[in-house]
C-alpha atoms as a PDB file:
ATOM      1  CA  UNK A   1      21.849  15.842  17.257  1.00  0.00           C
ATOM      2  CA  UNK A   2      23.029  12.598  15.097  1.00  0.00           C
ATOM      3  CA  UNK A   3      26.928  11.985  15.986  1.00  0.00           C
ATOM      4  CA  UNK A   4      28.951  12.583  12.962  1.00  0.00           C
ATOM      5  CA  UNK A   5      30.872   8.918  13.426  1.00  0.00           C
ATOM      6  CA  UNK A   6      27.285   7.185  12.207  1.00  0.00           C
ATOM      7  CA  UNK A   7      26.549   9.815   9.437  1.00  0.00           C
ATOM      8  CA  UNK A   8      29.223   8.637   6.826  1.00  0.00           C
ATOM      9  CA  UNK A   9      29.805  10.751   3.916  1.00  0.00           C
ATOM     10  CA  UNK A  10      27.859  10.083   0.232  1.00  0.00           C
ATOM     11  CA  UNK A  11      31.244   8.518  -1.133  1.00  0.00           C
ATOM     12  CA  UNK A  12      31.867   6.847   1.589  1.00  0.00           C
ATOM     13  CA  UNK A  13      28.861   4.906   1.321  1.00  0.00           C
ATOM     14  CA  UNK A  14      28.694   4.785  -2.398  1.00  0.00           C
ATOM     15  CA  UNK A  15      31.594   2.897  -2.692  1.00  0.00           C
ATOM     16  CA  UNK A  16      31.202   0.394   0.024  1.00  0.00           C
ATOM     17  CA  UNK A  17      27.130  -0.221  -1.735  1.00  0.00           C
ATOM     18  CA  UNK A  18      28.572  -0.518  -5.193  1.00  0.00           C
ATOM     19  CA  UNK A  19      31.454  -3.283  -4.029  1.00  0.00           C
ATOM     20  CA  UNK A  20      28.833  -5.133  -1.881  1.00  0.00           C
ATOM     21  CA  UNK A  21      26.315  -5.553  -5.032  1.00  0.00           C
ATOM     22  CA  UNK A  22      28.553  -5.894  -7.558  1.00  0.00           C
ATOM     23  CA  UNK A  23      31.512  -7.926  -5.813  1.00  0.00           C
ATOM     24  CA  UNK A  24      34.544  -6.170  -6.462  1.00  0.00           C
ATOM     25  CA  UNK A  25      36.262  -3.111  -6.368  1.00  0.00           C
ATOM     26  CA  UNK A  26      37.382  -3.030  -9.379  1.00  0.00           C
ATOM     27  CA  UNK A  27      33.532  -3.462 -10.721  1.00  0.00           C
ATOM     28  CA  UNK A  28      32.682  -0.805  -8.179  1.00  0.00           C
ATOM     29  CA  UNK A  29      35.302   1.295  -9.471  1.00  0.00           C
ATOM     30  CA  UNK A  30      34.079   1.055 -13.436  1.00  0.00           C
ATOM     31  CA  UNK A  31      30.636   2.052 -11.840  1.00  0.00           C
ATOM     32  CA  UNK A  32      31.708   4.938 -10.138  1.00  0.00           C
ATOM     33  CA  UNK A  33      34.450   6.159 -12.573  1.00  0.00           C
ATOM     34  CA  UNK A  34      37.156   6.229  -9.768  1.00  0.00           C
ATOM     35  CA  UNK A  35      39.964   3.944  -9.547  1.00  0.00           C
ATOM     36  CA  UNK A  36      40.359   0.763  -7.501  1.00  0.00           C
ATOM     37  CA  UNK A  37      42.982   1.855  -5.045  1.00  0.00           C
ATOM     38  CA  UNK A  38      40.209   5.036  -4.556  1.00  0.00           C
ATOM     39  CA  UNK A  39      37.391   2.882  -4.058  1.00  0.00           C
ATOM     40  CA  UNK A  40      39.449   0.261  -1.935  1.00  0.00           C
ATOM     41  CA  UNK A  41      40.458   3.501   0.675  1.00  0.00           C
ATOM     42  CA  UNK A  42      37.119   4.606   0.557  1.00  0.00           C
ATOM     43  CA  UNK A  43      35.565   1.218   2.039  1.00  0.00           C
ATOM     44  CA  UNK A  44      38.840   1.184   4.830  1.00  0.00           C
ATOM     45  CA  UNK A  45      37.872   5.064   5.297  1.00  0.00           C
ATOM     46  CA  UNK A  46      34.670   3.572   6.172  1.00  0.00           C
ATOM     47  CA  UNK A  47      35.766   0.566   8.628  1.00  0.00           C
ATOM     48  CA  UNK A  48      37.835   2.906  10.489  1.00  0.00           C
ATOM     49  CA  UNK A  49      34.690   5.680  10.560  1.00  0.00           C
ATOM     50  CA  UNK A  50      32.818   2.793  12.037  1.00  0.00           C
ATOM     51  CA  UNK A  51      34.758   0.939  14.097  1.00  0.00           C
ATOM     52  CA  UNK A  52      34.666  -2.104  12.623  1.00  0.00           C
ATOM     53  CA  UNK A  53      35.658  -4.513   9.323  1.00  0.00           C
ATOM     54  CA  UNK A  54      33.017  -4.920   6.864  1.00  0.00           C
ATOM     55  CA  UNK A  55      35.138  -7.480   4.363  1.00  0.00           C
ATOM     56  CA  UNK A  56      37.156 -10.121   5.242  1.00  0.00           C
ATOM     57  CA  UNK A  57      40.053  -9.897   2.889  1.00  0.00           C
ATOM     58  CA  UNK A  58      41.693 -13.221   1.358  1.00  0.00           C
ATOM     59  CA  UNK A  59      44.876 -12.266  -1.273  1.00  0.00           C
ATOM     60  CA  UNK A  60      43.007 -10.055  -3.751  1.00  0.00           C
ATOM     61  CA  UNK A  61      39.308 -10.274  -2.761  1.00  0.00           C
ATOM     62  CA  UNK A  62      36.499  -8.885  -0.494  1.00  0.00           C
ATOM     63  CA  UNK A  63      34.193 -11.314   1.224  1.00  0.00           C
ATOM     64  CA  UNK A  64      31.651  -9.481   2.785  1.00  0.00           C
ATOM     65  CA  UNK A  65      30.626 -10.508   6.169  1.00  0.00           C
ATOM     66  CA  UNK A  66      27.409 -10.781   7.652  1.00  0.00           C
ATOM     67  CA  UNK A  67      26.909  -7.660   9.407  1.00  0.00           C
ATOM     68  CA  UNK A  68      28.039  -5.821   6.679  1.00  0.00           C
ATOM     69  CA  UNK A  69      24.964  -7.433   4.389  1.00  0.00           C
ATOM     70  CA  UNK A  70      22.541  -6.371   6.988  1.00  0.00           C
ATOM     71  CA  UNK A  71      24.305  -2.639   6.705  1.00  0.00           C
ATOM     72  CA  UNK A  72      24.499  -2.508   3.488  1.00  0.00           C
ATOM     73  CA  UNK A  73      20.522  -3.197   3.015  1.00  0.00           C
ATOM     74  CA  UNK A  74      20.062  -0.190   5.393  1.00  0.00           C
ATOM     75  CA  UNK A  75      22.693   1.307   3.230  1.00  0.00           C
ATOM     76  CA  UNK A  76      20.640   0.812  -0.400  1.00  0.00           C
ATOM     77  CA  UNK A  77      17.228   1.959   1.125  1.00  0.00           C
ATOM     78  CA  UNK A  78      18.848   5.504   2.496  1.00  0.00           C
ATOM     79  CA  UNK A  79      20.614   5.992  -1.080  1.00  0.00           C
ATOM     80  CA  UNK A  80      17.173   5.071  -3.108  1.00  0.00           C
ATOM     81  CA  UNK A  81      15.442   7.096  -1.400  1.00  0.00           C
ATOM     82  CA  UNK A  82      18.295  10.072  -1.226  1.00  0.00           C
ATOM     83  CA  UNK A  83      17.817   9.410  -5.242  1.00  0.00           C
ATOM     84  CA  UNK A  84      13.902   9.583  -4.974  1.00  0.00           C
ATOM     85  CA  UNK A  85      13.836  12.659  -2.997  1.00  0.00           C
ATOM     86  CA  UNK A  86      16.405  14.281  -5.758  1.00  0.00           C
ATOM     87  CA  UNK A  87      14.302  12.982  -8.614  1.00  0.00           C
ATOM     88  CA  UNK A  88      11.407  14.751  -7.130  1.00  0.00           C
ATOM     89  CA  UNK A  89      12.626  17.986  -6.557  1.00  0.00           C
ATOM     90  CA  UNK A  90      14.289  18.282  -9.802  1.00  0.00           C
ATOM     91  CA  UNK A  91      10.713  17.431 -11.040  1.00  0.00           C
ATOM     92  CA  UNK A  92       9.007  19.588  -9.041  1.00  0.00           C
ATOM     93  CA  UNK A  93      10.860  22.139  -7.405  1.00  0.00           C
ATOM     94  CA  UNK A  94       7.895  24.932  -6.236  1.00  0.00           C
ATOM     95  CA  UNK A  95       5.790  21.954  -4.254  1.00  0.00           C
ATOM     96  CA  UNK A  96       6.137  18.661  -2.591  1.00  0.00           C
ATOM     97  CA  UNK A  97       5.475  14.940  -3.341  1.00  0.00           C
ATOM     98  CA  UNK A  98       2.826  12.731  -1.111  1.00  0.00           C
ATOM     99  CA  UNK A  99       3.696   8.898  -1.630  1.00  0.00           C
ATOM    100  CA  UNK A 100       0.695   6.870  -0.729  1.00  0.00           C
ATOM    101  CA  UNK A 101      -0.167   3.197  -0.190  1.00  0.00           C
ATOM    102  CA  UNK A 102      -3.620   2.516  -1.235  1.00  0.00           C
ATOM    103  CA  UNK A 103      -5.683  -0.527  -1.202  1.00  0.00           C
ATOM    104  CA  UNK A 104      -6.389  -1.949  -4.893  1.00  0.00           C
ATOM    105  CA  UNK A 105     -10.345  -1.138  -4.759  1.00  0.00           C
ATOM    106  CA  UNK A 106     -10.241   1.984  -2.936  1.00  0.00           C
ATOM    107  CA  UNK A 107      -7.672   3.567  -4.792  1.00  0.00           C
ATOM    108  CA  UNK A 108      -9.329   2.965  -8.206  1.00  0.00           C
ATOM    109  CA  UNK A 109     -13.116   3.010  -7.529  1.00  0.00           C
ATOM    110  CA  UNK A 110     -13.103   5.770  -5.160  1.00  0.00           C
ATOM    111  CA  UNK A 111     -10.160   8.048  -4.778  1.00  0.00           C
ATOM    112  CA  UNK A 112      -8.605   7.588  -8.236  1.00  0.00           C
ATOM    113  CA  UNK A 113     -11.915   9.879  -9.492  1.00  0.00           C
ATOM    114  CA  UNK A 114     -11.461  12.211  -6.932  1.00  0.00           C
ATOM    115  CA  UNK A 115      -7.895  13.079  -6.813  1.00  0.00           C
ATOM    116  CA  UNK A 116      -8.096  15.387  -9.872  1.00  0.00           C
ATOM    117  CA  UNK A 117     -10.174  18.315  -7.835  1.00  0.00           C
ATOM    118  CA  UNK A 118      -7.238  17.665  -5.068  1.00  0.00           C
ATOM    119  CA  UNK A 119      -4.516  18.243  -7.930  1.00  0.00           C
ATOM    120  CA  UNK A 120      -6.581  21.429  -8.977  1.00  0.00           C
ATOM    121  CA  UNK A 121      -6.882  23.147  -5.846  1.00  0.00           C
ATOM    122  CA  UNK A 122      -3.029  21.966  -5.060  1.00  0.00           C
ATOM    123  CA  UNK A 123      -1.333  21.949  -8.728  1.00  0.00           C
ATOM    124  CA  UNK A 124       2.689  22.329  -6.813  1.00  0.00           C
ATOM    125  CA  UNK A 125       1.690  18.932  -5.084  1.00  0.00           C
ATOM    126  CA  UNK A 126       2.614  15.183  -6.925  1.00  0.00           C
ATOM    127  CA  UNK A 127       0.896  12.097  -5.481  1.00  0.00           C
ATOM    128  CA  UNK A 128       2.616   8.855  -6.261  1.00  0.00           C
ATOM    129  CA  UNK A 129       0.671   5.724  -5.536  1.00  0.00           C
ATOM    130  CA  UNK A 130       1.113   1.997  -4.809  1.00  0.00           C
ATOM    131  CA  UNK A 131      -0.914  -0.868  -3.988  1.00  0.00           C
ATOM    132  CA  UNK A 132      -0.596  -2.513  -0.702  1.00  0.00           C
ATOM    133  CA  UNK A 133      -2.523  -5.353   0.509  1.00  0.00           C
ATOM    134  CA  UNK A 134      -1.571  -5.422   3.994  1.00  0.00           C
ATOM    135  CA  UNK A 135      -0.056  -3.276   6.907  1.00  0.00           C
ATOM    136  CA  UNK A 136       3.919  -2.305   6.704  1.00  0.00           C
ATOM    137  CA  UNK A 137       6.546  -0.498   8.183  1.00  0.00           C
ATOM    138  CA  UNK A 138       6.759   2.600   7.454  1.00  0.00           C
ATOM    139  CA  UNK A 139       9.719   3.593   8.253  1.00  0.00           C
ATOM    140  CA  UNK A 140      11.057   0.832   5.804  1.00  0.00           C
ATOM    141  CA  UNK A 141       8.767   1.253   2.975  1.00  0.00           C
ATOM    142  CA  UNK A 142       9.119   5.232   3.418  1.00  0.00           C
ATOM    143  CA  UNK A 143       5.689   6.057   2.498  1.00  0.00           C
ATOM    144  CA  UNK A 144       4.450   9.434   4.066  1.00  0.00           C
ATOM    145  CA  UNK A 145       0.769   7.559   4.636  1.00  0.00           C
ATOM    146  CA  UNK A 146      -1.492   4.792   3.617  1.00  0.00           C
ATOM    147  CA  UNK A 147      -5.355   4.307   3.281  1.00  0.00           C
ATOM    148  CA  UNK A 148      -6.102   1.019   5.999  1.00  0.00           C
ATOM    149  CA  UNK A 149      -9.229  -0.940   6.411  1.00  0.00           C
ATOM    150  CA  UNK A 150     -10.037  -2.156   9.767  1.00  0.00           C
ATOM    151  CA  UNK A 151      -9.740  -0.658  12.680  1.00  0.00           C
ATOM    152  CA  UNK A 152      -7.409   2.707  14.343  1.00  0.00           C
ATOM    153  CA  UNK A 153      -4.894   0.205  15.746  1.00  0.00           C
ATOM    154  CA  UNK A 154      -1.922   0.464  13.113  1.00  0.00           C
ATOM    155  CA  UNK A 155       1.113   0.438  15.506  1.00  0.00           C
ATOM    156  CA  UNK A 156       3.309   4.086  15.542  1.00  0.00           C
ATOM    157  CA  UNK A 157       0.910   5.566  13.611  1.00  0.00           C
ATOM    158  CA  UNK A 158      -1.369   8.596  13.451  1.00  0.00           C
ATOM    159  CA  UNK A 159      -5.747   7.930  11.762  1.00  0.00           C
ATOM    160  CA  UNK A 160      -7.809   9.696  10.603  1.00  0.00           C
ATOM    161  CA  UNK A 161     -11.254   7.840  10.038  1.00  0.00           C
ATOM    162  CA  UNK A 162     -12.872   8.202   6.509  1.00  0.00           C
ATOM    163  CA  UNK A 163     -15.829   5.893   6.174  1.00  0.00           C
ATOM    164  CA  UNK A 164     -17.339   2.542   7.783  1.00  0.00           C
ATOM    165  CA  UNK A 165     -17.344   0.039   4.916  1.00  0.00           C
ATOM    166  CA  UNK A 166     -21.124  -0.820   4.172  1.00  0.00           C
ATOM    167  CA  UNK A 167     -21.738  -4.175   2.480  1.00  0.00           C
ATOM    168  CA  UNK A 168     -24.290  -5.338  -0.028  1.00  0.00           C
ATOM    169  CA  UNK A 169     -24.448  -8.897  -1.717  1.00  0.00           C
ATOM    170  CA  UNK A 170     -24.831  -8.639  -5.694  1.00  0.00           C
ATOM    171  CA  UNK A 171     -25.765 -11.025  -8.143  1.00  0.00           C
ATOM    172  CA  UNK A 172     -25.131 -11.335 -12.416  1.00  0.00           C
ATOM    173  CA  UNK A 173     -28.702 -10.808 -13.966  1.00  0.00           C
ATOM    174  CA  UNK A 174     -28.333 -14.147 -15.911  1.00  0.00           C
ATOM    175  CA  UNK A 175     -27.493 -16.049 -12.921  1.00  0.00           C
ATOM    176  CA  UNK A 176     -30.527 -14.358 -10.942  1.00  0.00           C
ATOM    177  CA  UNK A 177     -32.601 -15.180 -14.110  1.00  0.00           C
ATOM    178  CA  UNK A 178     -31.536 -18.955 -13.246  1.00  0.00           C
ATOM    179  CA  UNK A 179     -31.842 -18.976  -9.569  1.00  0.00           C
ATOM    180  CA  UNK A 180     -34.788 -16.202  -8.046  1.00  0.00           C
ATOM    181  CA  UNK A 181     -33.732 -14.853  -5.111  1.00  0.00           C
ATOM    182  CA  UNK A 182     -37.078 -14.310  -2.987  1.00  0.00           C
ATOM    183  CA  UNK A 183     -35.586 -14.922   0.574  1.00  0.00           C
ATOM    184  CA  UNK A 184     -32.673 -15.972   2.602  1.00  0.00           C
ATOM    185  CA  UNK A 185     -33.526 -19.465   2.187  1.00  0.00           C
ATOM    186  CA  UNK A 186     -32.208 -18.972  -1.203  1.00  0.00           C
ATOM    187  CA  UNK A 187     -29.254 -18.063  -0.696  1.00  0.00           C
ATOM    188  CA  UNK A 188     -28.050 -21.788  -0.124  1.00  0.00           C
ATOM    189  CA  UNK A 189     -28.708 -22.597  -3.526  1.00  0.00           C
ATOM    190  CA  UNK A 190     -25.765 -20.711  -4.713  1.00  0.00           C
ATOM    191  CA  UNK A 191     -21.871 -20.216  -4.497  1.00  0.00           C
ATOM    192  CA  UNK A 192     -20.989 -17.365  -1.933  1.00  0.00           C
ATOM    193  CA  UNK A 193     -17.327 -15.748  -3.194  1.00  0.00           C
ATOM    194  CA  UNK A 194     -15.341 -15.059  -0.434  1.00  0.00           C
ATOM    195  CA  UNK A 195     -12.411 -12.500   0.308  1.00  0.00           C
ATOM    196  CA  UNK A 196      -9.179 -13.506   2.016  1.00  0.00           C
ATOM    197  CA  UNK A 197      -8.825 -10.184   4.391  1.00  0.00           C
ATOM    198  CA  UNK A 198     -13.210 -10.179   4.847  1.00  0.00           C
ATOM    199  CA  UNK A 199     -13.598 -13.686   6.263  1.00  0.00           C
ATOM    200  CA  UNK A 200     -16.406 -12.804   8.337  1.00  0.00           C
ATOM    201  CA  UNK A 201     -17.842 -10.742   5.895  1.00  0.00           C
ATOM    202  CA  UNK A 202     -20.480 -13.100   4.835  1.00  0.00           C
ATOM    203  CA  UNK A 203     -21.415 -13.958   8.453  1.00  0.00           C
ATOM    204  CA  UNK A 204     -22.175 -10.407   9.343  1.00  0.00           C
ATOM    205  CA  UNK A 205     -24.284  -9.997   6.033  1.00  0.00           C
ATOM    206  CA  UNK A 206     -26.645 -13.015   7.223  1.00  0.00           C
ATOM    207  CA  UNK A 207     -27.216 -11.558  10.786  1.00  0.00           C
ATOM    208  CA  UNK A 208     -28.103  -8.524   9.370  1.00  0.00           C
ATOM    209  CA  UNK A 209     -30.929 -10.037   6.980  1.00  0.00           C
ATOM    210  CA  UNK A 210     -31.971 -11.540  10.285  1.00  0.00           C
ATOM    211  CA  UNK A 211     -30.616 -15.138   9.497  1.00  0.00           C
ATOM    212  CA  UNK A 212     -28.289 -17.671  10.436  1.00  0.00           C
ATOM    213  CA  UNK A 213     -24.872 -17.797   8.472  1.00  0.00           C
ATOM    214  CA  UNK A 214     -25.029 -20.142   5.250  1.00  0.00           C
ATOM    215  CA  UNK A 215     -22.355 -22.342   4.620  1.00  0.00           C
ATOM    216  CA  UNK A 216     -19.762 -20.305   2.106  1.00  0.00           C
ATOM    217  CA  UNK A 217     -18.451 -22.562  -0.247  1.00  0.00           C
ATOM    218  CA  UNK A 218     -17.551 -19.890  -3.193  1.00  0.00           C
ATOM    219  CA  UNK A 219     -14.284 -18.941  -4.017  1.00  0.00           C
ATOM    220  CA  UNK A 220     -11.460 -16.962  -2.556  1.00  0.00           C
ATOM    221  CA  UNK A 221     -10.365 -13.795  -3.570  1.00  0.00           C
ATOM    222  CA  UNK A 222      -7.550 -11.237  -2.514  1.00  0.00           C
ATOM    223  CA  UNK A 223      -8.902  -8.453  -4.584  1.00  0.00           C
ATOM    224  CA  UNK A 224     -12.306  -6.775  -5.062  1.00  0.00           C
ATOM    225  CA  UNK A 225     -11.893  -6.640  -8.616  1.00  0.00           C
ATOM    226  CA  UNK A 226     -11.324 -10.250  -9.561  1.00  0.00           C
ATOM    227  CA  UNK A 227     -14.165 -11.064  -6.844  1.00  0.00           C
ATOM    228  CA  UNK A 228     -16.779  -8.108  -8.959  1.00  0.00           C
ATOM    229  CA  UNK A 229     -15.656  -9.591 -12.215  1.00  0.00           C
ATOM    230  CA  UNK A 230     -16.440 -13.304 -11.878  1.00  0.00           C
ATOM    231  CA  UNK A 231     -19.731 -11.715 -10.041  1.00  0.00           C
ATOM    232  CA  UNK A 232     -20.625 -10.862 -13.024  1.00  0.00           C
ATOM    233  CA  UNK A 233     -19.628 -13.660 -15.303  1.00  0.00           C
ATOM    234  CA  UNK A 234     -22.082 -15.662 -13.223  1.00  0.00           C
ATOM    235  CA  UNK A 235     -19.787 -17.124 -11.027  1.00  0.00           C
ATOM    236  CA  UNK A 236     -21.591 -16.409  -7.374  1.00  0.00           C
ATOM    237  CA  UNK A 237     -22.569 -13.773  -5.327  1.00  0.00           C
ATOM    238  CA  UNK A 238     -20.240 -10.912  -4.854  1.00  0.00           C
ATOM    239  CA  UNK A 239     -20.114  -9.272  -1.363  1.00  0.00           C
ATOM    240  CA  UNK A 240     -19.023  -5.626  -2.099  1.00  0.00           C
ATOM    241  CA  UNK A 241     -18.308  -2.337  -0.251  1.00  0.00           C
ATOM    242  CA  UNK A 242     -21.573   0.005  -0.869  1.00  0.00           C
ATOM    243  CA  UNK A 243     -18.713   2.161  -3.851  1.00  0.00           C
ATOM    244  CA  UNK A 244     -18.301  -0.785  -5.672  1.00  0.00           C
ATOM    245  CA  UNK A 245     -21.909  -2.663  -5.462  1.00  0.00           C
ATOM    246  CA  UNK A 246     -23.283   0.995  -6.446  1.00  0.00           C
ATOM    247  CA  UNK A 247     -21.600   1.553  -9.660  1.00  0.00           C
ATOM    248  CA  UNK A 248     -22.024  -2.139 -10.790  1.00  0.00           C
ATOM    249  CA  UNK A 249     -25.892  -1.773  -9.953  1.00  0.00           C
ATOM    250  CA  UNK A 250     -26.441   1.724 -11.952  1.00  0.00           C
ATOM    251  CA  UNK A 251     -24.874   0.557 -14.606  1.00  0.00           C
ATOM    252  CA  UNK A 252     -26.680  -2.848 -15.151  1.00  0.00           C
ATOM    253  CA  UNK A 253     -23.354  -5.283 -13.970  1.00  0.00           C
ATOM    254  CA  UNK A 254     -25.397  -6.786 -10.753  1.00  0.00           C
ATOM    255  CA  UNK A 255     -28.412  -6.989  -8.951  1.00  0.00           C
ATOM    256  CA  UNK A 256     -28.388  -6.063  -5.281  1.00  0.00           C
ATOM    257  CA  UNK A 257     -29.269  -9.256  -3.229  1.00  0.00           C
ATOM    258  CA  UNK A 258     -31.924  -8.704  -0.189  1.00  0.00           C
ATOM    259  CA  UNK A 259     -31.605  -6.118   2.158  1.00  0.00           C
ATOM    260  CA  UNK A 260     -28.643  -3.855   0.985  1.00  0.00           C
ATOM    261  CA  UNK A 261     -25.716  -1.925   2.178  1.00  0.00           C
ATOM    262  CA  UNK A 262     -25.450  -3.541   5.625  1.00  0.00           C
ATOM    263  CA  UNK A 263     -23.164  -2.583   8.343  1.00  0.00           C
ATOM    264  CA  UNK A 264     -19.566  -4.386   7.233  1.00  0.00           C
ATOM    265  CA  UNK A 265     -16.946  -5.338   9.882  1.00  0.00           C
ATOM    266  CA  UNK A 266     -14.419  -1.677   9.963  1.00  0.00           C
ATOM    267  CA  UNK A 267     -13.845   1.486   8.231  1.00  0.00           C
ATOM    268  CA  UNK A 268     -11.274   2.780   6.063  1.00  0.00           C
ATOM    269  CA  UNK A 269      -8.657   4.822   7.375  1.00  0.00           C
ATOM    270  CA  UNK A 270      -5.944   7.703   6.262  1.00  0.00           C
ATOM    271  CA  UNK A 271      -2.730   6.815   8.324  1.00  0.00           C
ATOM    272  CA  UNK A 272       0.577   7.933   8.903  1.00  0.00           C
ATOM    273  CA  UNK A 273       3.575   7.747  10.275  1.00  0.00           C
ATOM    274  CA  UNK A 274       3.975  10.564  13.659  1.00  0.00           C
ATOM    275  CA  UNK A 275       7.237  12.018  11.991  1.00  0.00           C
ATOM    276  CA  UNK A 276       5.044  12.696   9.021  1.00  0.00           C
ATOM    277  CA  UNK A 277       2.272  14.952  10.847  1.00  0.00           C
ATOM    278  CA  UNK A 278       3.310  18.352   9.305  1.00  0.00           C
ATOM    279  CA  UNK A 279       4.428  17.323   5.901  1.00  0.00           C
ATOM    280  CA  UNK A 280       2.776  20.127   4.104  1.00  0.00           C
ATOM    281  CA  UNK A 281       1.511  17.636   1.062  1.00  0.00           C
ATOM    282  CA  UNK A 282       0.164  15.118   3.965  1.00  0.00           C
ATOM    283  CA  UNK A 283      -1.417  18.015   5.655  1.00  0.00           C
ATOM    284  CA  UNK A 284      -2.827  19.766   2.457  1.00  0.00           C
ATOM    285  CA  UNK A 285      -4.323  16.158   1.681  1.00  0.00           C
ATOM    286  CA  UNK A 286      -5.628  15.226   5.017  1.00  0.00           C
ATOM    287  CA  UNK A 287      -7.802  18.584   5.000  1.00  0.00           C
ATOM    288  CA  UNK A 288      -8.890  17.761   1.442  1.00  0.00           C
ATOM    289  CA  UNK A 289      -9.966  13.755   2.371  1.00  0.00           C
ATOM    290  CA  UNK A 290     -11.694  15.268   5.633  1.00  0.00           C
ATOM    291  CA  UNK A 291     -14.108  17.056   2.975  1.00  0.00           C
ATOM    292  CA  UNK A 292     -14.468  14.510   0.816  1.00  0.00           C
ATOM    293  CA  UNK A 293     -14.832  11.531   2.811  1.00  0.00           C
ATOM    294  CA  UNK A 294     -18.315  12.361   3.591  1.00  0.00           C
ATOM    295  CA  UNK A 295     -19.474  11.244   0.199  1.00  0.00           C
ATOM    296  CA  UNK A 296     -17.774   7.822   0.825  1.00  0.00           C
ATOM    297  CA  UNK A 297     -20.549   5.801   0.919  1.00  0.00           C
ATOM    298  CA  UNK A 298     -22.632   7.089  -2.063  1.00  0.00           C
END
């Protein structure tokens, strides 16, 4: 049961956001279409509701204090996303939305293509997506799940394991025309690119060819897709995920290098946040994934 004191009402709220970003009541109140003496009771409403001042008051204006900043972020989140939920159901009233962070790669080599046979089978579901690079909070970025490479440790948080990540080293055709790859002893001819969250990608590539690691002096990438693309300008050799290296090999992009898809260093992941488990959309797409994530390496 949430106490009422600490669940203040919409206008309540409303008007102490709108004075707090746009530094006035009487700006709040041309925002709001109330008056100022309305919007200046509704922020006291709210100090006495809560127990404490928000603004320190000097002659005619409102200075904010620091506690009151730190609310009033909490504040903006809960009202976006009040507005996002609204948005949605007015949009789609007979199903649900799914918000997912995805990984840059992932999401456009290998589930973008997919998700149309998901939005068949489930045509009352919407699936909004956005990139993210690296682990969050989900109760801050209010995401009802995210697809994670690595390992099953993300903290207050439910996995569900898709694929492991197999790794094969590709090459430009010109720049293998230049410099013949017959062996590993090769290899230290040429720049090795490098990605910022696989730094012991290359490492584990060499032990599997049944070598020591090469020095890796290429450069350093925090995507997959500017890493593939100087690939195959002819900048270096491109370590890739087996669904990327495949579709730049079969269509004539890259070369494979040596002994391919190798054993990489984790798997990719569906996770969520525990308060999300029986979100119909989440659960609708979790049986779909657990289908199709058989065909992840192919």
């Amino acid at each position: 049961m949430r106490p009422r004191r600490f669940l203040p009402s919409m206008s309540l709220l409303s008007a102490f956001e709108a004075v707090l970003r746009t530094g006035s009541t009487a700006a709040a109140a041309r925002e709001l279409d109330l008056t100022q003496s309305t919007v200046s009771r509704l922020v006291q409403n709210l100090e006495q509701q809560l127990g404490r001042p928000l603004f320190e008051r000097h002659r005619q204006k409102l200075i904010p204090t620091e506690a009151a900043h730190a609310y009033g972020r909490n504040v903006s989140r809960a009202l976006d996303l009040i507005q996002r939920g609204s948005m949605e159901f007015a949009a789609n009233p007979g199903g649900g939305t799914l918000s997912l962070a995805i990984l840059p790669a992932f999401g456009t080599r290998w589930l973008a293509p997919r998700l149309g046979a998901f939005l068949v089978k489930h045509p009352g579901i919407t699936i909004n997506l956005a990139t993210r690079l690296k682990r969050f909070n989900f109760a801050a970025e209010s995401f009802d799940a995210a697809i994670h490479f690595g390992a099953d440790d993300w903290r207050d948080a439910d996995h569900m394991k898709l694929f492991e990540e197999r790794l094969t080293a590709c090459i430009s055709p010109a720049l293998l025309a230049e410099h013949p790859i017959d062996d590993i002893a090769d290899m230290a001819r040429l720049p090795l690119l490098q990605l910022e969250t696989r730094p012991t990608g290359w490492r584990i590539w060499f032990a599997a060819q049944g070598a020591r690691p090469a020095n890796v002096t290429g450069m350093l990438f925090d995507q997959f897709a500017t890493m593939t693309q100087s690939a195959i300008s002819g900048l270096g050799v491109a370590l890739l995920p087996a669904y990327l290296a495949d579709t730049e090999i079969i269509e004539g992009r890259l070369v494979p290098v040596l002994k391919r898809s190798v054993p990489g260093s984790g798997s990719y992941w569906l996770v969520w946040p525990q308060s999300r488990t029986n979100y119909p959309p989440l659960e609708a797409f979790r049986a779909w994934l657990a289908k199709e994530k058989v065909s992840g390496t192919s």
